[in-house]
Protein backbone atom coordinates (compact mmCIF):
# COMPACT_ATOMS: atom_id res chain seq x y z
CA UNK A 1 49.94 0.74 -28.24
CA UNK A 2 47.98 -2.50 -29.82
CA UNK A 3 46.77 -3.40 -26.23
CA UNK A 4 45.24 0.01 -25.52
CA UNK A 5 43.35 -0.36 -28.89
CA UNK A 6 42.39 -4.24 -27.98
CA UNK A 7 40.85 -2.89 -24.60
CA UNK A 8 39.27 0.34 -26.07
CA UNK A 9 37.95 -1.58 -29.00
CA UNK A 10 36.68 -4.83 -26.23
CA UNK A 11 35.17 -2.38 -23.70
CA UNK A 12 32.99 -0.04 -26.73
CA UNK A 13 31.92 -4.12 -27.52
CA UNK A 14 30.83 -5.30 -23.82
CA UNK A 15 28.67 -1.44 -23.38
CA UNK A 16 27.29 -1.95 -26.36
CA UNK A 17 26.09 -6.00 -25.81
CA UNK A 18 25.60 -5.02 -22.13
CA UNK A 19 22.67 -2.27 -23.07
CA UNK A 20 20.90 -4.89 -24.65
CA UNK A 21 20.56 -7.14 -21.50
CA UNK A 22 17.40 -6.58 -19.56
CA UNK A 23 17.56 -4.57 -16.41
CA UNK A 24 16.07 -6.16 -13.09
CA UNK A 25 12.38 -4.43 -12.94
CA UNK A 26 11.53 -3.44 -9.28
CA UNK A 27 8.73 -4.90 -7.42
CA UNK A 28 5.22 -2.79 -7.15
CA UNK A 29 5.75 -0.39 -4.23
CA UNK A 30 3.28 1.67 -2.05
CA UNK A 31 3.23 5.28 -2.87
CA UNK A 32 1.04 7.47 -0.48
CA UNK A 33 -2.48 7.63 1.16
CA UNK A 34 -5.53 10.00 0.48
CA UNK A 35 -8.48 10.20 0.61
CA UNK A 36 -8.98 9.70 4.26
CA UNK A 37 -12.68 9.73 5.69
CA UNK A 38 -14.83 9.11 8.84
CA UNK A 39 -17.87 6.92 7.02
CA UNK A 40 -19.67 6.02 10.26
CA UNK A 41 -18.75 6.78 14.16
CA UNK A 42 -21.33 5.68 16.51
CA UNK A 43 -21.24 3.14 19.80
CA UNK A 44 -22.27 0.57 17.39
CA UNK A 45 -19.98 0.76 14.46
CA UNK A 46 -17.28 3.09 13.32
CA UNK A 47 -16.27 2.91 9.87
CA UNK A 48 -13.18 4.32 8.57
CA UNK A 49 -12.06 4.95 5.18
CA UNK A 50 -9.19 5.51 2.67
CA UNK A 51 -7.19 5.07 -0.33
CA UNK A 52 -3.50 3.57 -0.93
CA UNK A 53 -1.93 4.19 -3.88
CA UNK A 54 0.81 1.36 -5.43
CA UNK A 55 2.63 1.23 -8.38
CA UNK A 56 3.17 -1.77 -10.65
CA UNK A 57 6.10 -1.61 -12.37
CA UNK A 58 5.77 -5.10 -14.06
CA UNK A 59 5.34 -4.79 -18.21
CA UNK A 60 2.14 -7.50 -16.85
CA UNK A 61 -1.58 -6.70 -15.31
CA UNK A 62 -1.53 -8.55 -12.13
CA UNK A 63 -4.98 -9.34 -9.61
CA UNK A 64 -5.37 -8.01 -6.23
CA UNK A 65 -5.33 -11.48 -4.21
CA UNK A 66 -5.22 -10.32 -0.53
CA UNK A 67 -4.81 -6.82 1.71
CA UNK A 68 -3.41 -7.78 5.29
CA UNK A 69 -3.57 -4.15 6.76
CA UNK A 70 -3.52 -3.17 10.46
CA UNK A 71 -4.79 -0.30 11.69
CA UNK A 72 -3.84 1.91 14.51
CA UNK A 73 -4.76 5.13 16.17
CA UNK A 74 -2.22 7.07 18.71
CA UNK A 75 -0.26 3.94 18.86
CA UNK A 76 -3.32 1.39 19.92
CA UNK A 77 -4.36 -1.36 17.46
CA UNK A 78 -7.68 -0.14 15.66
CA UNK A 79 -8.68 -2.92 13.48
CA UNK A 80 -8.04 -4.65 10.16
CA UNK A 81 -8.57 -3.66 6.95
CA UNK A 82 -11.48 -5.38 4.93
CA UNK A 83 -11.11 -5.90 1.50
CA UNK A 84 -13.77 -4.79 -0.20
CA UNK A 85 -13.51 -5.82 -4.00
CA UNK A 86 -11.64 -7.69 -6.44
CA UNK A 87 -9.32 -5.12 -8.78
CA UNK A 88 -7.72 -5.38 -11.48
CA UNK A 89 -3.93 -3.65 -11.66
CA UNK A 90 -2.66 -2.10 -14.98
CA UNK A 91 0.54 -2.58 -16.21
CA UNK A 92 2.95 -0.26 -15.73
CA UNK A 93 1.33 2.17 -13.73
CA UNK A 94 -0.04 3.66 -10.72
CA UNK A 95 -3.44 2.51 -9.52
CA UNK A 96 -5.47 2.85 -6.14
CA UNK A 97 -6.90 0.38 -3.74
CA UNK A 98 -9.81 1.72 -1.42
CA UNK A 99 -9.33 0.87 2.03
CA UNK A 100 -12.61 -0.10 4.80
CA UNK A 101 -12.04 -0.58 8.36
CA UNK A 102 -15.16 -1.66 9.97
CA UNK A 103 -15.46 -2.66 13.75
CA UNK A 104 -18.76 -3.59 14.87
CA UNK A 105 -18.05 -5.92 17.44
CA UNK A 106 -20.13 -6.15 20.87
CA UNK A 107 -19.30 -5.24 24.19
CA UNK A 108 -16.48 -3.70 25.81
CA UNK A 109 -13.80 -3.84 22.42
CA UNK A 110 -16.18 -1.36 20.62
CA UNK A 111 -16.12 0.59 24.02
CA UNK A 112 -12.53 0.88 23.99
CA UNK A 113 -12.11 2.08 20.48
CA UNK A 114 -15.05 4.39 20.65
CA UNK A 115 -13.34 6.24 23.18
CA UNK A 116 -9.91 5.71 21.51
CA UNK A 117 -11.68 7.55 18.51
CA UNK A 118 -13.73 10.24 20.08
CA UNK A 119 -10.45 12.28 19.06
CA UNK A 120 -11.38 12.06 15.44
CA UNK A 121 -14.51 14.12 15.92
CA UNK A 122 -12.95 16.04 18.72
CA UNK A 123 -11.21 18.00 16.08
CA UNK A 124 -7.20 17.29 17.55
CA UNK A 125 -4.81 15.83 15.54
CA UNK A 126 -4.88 12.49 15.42
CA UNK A 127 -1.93 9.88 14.42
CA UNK A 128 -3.14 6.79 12.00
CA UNK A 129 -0.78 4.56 11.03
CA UNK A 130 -1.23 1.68 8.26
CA UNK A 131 0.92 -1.27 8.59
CA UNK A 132 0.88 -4.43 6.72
CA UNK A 133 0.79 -5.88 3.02
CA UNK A 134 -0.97 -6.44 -0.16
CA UNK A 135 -0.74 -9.79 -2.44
CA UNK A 136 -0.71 -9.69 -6.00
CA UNK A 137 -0.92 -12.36 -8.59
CA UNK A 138 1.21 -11.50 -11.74
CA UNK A 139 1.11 -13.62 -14.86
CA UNK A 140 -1.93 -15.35 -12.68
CA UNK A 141 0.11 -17.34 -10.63
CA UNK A 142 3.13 -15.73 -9.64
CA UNK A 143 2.51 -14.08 -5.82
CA UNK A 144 3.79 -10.54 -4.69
CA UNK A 145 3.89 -9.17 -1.26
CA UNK A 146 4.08 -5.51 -1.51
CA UNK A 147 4.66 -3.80 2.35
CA UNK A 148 3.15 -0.67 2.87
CA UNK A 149 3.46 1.42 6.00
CA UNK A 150 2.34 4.95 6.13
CA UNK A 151 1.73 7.26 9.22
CA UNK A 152 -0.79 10.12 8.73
CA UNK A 153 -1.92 13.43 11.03
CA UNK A 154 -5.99 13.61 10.72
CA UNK A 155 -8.22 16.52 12.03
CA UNK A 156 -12.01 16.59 10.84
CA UNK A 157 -12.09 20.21 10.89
């Protein structure tokens, strides 16, 4: 009978130490995209536009250091995403990170993903797919590679 009080009695003590212990926070994870857009669509340039959404779990504000994003349409490599500013990330909550893919190159590559593109106007359905990274810098110098891969359907109209 004294042992089953010595392990009741040692097992109320480690649940009660235990729930002080800090639990292991997760990392900032992607969340969804919106805010998709068609800036600019010419032979020239075509210039597309959206916004992830992360969350930062961390009790710390943390720096946007890099976005390594590729871009595809119907399964065919777009472009890259350019980062456009330098944000700052809230603690413990969910912020956004606007998205610009610009290709403006010469010649036959801007050809290619003019045509590749033409379905965005065309008004069909269209499959975009994001796939890639962010890097954060938490505390200043501690770096964070949060994956994000997301597959959307897009019609203009």
């Amino acid at each position: 009978m004294k042992q089953s009080w010595r392990f009741i009695f040692l097992l109320i003590i480690s649940l009660t130490f235990s729930s002080f212990v800090d639990k292991p926070v997760q990392d900032p994870y992607f969340v969804k995209m919106k805010g998709f857009k068609v800036l600019a669509f010419n032979t020239q340039r075509i210039e597309l536009f959206s916004t992830a959404v992360f969350y930062n779990t961390y009790k710390y504000k943390a720096k946007l250091v890099d976005i390594d994003i590729d871009v595809f349409l119907e399964n065919k490599l777009l472009g890259k995403v350019v980062n456009q500013e330098n944000i700052s990330i809230p603690k413990l909550s969910a912020f956004d990170i606007p998205l610009l893919l610009k290709l403006e190159p010469p010649g036959p590559a801007i050809t290619n993903s003019f045509w590749q593109s033409a379905k965005l106007i065309s008004g069909k359905k269209v499959k975009i797919r994001y796939v890639g990274f962010i890097k954060l810098k938490v505390i200043g110098f501690i770096p964070i590679k949060v994956p994000i891969e997301d597959e959307i359907l897009y019609s203009l109209y």
